[in-house]
PDB file of N, CA and C in Angstrom:
ATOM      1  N   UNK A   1       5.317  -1.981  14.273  1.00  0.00           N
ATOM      2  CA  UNK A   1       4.078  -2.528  14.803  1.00  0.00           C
ATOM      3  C   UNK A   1       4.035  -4.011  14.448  1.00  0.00           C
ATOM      4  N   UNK A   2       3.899  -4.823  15.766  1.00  0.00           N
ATOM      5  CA  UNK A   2       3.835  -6.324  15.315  1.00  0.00           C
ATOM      6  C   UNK A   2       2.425  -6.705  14.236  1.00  0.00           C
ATOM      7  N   UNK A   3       2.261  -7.723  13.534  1.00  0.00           N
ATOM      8  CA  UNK A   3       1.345  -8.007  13.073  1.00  0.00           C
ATOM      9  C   UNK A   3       0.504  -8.669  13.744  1.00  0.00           C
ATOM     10  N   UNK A   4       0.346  -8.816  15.268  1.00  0.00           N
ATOM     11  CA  UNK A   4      -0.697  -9.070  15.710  1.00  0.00           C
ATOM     12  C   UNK A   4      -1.427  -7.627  16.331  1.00  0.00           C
ATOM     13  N   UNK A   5      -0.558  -6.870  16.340  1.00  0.00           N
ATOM     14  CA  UNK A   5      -1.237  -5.115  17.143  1.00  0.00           C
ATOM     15  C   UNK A   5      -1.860  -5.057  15.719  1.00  0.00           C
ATOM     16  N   UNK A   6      -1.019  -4.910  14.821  1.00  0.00           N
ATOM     17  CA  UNK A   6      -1.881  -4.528  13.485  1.00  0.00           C
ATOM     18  C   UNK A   6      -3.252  -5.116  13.296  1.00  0.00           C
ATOM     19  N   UNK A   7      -3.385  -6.731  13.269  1.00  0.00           N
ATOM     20  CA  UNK A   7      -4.293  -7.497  13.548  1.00  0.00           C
ATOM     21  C   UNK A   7      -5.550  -6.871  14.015  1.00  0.00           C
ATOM     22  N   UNK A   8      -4.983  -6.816  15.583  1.00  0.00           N
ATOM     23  CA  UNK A   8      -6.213  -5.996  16.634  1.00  0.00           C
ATOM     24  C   UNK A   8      -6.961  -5.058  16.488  1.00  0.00           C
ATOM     25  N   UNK A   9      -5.969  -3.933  15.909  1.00  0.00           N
ATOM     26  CA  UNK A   9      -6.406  -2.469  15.566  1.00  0.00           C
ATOM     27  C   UNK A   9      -7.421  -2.383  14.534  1.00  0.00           C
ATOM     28  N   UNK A  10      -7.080  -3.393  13.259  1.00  0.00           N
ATOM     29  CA  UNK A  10      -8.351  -3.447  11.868  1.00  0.00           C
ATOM     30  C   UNK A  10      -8.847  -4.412  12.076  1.00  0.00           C
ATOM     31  N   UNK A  11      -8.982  -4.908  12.703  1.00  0.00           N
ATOM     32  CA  UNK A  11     -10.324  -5.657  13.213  1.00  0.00           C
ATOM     33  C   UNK A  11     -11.183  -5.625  14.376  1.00  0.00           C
ATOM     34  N   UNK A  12     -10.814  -4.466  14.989  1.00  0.00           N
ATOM     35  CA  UNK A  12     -11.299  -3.959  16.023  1.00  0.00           C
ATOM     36  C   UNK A  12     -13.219  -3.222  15.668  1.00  0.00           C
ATOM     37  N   UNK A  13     -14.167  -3.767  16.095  1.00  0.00           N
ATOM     38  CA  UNK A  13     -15.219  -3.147  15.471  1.00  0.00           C
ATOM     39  C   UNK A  13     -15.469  -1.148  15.326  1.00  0.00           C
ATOM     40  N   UNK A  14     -14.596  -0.841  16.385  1.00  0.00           N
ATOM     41  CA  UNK A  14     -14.689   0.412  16.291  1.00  0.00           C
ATOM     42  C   UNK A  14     -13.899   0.994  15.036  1.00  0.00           C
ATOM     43  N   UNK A  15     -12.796   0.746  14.661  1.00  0.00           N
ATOM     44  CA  UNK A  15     -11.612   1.064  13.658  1.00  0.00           C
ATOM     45  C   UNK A  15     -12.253   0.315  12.388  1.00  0.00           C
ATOM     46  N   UNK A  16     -13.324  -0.618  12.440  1.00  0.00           N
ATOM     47  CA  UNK A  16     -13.555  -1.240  10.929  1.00  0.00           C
ATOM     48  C   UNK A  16     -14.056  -0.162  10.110  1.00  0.00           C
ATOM     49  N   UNK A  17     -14.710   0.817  11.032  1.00  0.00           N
ATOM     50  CA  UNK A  17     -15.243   1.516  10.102  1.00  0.00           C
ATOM     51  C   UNK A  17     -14.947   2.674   9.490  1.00  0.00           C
ATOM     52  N   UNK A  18     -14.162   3.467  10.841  1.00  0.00           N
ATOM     53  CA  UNK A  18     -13.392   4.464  10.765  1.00  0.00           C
ATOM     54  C   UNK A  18     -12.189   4.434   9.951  1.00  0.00           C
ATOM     55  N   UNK A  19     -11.639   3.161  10.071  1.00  0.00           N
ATOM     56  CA  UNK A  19     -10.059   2.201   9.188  1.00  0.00           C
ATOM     57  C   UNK A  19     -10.766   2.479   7.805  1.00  0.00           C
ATOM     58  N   UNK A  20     -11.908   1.687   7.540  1.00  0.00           N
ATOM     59  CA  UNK A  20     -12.389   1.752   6.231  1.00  0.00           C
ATOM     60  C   UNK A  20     -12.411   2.963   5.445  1.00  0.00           C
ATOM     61  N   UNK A  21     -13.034   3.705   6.417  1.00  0.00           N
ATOM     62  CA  UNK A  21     -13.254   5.478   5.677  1.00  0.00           C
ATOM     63  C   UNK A  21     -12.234   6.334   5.929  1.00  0.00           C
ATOM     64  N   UNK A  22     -11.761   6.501   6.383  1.00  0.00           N
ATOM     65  CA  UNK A  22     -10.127   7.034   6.461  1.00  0.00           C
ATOM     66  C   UNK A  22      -8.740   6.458   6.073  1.00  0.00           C
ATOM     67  N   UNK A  23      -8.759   5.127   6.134  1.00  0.00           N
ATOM     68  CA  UNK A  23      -7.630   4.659   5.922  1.00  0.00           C
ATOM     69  C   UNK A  23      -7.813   3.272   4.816  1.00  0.00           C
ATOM     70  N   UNK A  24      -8.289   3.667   3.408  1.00  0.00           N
ATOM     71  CA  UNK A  24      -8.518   2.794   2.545  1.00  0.00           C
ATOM     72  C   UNK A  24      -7.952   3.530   1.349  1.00  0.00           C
ATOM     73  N   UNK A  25      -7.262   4.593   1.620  1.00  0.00           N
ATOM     74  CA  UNK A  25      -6.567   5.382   0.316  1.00  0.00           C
ATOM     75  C   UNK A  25      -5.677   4.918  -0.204  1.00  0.00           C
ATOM     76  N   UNK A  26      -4.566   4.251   0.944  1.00  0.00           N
ATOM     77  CA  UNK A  26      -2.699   4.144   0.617  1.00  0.00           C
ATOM     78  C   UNK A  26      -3.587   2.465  -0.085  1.00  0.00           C
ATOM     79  N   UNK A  27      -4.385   1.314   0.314  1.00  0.00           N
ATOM     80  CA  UNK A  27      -4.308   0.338  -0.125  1.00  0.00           C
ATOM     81  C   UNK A  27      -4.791   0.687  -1.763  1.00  0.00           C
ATOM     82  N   UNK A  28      -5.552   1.478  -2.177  1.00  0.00           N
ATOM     83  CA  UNK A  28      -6.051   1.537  -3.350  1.00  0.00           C
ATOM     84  C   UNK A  28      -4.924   1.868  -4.253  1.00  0.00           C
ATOM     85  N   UNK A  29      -3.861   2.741  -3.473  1.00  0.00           N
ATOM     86  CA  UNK A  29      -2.774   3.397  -4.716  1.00  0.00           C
ATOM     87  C   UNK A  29      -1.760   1.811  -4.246  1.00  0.00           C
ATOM     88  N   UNK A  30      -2.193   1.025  -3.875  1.00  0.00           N
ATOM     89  CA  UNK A  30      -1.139  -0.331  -3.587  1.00  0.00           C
ATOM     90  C   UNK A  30       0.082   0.167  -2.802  1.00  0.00           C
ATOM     91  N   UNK A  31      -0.145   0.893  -1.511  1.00  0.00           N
ATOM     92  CA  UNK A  31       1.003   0.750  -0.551  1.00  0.00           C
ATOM     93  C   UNK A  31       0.478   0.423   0.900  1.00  0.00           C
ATOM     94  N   UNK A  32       1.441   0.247   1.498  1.00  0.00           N
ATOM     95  CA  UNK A  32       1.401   0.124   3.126  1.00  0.00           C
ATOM     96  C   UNK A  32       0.880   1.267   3.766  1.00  0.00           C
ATOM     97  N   UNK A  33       0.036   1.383   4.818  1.00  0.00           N
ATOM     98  CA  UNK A  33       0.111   2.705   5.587  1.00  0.00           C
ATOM     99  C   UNK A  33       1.403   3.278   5.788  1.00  0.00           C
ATOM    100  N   UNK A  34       2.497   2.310   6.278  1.00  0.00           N
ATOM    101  CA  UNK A  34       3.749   3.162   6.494  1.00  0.00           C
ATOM    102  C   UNK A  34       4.205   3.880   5.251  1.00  0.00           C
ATOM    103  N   UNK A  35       4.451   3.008   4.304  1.00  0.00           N
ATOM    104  CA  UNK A  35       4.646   3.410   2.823  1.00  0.00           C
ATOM    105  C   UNK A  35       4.188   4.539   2.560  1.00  0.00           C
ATOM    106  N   UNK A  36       3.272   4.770   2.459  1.00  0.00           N
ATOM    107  CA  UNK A  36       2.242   6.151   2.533  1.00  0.00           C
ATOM    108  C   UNK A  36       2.377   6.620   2.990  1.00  0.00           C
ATOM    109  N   UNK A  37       2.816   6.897   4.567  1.00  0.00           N
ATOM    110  CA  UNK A  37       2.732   7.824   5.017  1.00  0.00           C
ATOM    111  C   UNK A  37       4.098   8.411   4.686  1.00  0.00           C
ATOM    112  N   UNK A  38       5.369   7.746   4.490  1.00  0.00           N
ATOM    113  CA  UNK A  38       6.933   7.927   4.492  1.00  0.00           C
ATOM    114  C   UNK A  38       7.378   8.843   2.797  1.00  0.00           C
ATOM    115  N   UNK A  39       6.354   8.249   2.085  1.00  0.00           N
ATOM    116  CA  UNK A  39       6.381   8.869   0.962  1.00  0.00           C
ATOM    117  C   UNK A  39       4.911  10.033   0.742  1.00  0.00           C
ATOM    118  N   UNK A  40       4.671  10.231   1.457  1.00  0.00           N
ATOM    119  CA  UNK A  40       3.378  12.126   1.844  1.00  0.00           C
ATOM    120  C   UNK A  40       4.384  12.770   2.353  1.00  0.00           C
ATOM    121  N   UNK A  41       5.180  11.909   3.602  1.00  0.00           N
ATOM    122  CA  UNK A  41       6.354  12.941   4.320  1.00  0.00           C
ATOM    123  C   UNK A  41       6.971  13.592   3.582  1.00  0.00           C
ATOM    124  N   UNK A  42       7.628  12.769   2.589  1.00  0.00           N
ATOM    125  CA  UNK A  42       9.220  12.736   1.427  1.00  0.00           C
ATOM    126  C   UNK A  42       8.454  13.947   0.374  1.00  0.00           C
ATOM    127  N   UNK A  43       7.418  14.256  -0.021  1.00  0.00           N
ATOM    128  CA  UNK A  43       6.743  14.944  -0.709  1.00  0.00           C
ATOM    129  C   UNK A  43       6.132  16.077  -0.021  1.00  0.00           C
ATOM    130  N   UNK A  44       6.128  16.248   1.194  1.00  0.00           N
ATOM    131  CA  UNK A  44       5.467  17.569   1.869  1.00  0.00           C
ATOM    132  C   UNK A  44       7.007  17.999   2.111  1.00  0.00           C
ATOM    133  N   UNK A  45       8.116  17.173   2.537  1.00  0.00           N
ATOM    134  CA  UNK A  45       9.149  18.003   2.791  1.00  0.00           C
ATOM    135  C   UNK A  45       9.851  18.535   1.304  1.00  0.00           C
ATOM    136  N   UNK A  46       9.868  17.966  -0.020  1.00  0.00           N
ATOM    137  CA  UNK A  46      10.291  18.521  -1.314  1.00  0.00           C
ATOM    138  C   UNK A  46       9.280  19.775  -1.438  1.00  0.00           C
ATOM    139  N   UNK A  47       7.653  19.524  -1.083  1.00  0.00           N
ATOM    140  CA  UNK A  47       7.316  21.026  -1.566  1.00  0.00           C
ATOM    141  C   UNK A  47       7.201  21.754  -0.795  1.00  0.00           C
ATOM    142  N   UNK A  48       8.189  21.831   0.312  1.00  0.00           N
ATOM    143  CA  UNK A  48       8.201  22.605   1.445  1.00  0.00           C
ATOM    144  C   UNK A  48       9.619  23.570   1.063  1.00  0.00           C
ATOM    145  N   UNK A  49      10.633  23.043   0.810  1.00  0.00           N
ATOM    146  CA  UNK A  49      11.684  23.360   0.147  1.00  0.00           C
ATOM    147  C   UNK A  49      11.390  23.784  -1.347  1.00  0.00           C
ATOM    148  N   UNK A  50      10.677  23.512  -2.210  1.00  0.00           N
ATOM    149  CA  UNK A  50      10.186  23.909  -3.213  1.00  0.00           C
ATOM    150  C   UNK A  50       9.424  25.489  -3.016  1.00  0.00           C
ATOM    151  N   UNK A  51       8.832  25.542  -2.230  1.00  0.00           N
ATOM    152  CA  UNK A  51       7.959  26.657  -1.563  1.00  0.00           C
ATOM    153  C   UNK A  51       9.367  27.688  -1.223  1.00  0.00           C
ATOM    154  N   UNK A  52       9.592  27.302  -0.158  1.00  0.00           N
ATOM    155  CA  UNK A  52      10.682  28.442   0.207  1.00  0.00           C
ATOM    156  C   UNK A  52      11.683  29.021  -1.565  1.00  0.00           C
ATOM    157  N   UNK A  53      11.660  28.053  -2.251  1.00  0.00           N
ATOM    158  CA  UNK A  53      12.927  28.519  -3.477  1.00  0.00           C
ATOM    159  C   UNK A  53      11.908  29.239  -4.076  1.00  0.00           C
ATOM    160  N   UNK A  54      10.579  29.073  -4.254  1.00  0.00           N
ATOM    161  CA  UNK A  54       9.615  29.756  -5.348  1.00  0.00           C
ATOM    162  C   UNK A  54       9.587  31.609  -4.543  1.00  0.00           C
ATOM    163  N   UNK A  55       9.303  31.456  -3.098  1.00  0.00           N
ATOM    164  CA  UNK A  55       9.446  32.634  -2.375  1.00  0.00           C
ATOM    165  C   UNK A  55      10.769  33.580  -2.251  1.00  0.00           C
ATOM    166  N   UNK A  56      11.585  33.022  -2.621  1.00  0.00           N
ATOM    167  CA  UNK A  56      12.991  33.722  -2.929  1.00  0.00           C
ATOM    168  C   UNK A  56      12.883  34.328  -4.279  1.00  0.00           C
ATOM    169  N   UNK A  57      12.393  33.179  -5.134  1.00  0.00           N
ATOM    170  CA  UNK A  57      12.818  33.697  -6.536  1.00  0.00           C
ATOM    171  C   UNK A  57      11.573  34.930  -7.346  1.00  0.00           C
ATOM    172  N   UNK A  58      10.356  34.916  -6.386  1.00  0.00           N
ATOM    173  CA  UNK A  58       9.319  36.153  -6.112  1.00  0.00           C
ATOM    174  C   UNK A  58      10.294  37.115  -5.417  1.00  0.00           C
ATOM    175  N   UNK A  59      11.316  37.559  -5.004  1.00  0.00           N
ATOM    176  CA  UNK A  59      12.350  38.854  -4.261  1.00  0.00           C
ATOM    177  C   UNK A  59      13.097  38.897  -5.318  1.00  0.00           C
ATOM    178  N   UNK A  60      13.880  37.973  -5.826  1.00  0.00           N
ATOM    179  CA  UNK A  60      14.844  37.269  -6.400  1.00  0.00           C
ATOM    180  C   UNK A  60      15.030  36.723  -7.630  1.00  0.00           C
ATOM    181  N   UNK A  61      14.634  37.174  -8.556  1.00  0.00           N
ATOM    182  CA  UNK A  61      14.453  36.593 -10.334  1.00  0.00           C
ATOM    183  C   UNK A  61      15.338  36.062 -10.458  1.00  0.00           C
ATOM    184  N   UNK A  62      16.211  36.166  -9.911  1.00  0.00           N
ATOM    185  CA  UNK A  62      17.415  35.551 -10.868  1.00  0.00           C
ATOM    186  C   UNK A  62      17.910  34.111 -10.028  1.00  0.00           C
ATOM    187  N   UNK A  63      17.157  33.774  -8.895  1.00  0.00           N
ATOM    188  CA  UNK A  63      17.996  33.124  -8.318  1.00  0.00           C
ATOM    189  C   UNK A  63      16.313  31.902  -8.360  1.00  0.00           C
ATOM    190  N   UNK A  64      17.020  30.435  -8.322  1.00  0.00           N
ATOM    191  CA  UNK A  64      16.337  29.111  -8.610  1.00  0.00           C
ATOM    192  C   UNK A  64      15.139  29.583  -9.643  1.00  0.00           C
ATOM    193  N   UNK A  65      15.693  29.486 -10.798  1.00  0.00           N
ATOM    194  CA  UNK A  65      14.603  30.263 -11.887  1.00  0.00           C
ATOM    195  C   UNK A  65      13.589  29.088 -12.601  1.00  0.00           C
ATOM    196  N   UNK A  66      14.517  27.746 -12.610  1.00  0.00           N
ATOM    197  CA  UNK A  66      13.485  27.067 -12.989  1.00  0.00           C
ATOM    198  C   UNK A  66      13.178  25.654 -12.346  1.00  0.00           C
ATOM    199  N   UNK A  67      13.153  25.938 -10.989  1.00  0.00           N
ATOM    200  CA  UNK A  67      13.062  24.984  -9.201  1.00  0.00           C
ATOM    201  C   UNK A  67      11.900  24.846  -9.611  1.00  0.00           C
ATOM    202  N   UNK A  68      10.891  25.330  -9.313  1.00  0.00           N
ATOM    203  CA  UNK A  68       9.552  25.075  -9.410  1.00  0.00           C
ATOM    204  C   UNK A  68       9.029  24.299 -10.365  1.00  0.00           C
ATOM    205  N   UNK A  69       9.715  24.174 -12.062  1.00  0.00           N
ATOM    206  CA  UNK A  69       8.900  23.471 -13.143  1.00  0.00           C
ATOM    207  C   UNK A  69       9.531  22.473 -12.859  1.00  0.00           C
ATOM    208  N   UNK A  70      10.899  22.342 -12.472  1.00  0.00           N
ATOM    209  CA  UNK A  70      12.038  20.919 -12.395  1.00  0.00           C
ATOM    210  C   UNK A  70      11.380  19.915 -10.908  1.00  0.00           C
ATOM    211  N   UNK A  71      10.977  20.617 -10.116  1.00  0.00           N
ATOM    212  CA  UNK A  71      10.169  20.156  -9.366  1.00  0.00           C
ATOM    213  C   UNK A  71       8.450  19.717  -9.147  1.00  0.00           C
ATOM    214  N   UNK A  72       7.928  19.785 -10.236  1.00  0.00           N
ATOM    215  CA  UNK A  72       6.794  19.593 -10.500  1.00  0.00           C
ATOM    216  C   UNK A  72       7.246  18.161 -11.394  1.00  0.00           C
ATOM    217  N   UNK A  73       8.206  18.725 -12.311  1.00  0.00           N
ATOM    218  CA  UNK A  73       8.594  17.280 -13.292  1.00  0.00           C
ATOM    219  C   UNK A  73       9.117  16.199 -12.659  1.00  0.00           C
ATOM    220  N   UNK A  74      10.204  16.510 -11.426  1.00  0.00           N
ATOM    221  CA  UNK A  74      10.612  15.142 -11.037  1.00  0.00           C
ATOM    222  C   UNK A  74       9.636  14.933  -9.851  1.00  0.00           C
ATOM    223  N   UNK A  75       8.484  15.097  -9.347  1.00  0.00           N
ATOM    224  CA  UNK A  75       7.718  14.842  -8.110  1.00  0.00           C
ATOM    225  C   UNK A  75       6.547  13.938  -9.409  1.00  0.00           C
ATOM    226  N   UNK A  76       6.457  14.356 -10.270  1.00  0.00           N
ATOM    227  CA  UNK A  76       5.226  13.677 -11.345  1.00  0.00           C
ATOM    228  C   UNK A  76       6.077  12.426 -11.521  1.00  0.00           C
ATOM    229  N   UNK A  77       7.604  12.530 -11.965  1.00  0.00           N
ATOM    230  CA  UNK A  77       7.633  11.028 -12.247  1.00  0.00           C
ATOM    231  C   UNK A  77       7.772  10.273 -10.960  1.00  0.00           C
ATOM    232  N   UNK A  78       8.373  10.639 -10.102  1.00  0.00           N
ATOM    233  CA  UNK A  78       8.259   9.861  -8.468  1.00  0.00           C
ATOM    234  C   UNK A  78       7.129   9.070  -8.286  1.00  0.00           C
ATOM    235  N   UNK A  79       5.541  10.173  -8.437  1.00  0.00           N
ATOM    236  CA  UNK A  79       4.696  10.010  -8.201  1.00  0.00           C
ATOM    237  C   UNK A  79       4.393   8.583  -9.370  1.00  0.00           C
ATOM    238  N   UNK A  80       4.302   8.680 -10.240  1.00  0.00           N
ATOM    239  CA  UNK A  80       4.410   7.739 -11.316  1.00  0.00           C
ATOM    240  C   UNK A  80       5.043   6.473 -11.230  1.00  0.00           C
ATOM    241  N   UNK A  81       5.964   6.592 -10.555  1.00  0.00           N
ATOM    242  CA  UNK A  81       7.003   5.488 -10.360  1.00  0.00           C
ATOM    243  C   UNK A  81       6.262   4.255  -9.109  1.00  0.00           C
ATOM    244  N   UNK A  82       5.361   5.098  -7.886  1.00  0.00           N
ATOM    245  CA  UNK A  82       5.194   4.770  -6.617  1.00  0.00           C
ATOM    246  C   UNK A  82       3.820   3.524  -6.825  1.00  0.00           C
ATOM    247  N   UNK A  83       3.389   3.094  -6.026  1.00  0.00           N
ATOM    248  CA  UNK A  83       2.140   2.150  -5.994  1.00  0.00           C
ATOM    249  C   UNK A  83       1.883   1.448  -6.798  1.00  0.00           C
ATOM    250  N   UNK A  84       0.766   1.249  -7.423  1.00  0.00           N
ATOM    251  CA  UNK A  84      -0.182   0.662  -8.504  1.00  0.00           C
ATOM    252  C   UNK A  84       0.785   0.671 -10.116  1.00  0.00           C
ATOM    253  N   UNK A  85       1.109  -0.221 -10.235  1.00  0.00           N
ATOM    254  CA  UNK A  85       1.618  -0.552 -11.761  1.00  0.00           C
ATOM    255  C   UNK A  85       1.102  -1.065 -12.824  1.00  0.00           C
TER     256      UNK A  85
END
């Protein structure tokens, strides 16, 4: 998106307000909308795959036994690592 569409769109009187109340989250954690959105993706697709290994290992004890805590630990430091410093 050029930075003049960008321009248009948040400063558009209809989007000031709607922009404001919907889309004032990613600036508070200090990222880009794209940023944000690329890293929600990167994190819905780990606990999407996280999900499926936890549902195996509910049939399956023995198999990805400790996916779920190793994945809570490295998504916390990711999360930690991302935005606001």
């Amino acid at each position: 998106m050029t930075t003049s569409v960008y321009h248009y769109i948040y400063n558009n009187p209809i989007c000031s307000v709607f922009c404001n109340v919907y889309f004032s989250h990613p600036g508070k954690v200090c990222m880009s909308y794209l940023q944000h959105m690329l890293f929600s993706l990167y994190i819905s697709k780990r606990l999407l795959v996280g999900s499926i290994h936890a549902l195996v290992h509910a049939f399956y004890p023995d198999s990805y036994i400790t996916s779920s805590s190793d994945l809570v630990e490295e998504l916390s430091r990711e999360m930690s690592a991302k935005g606001c410093k």
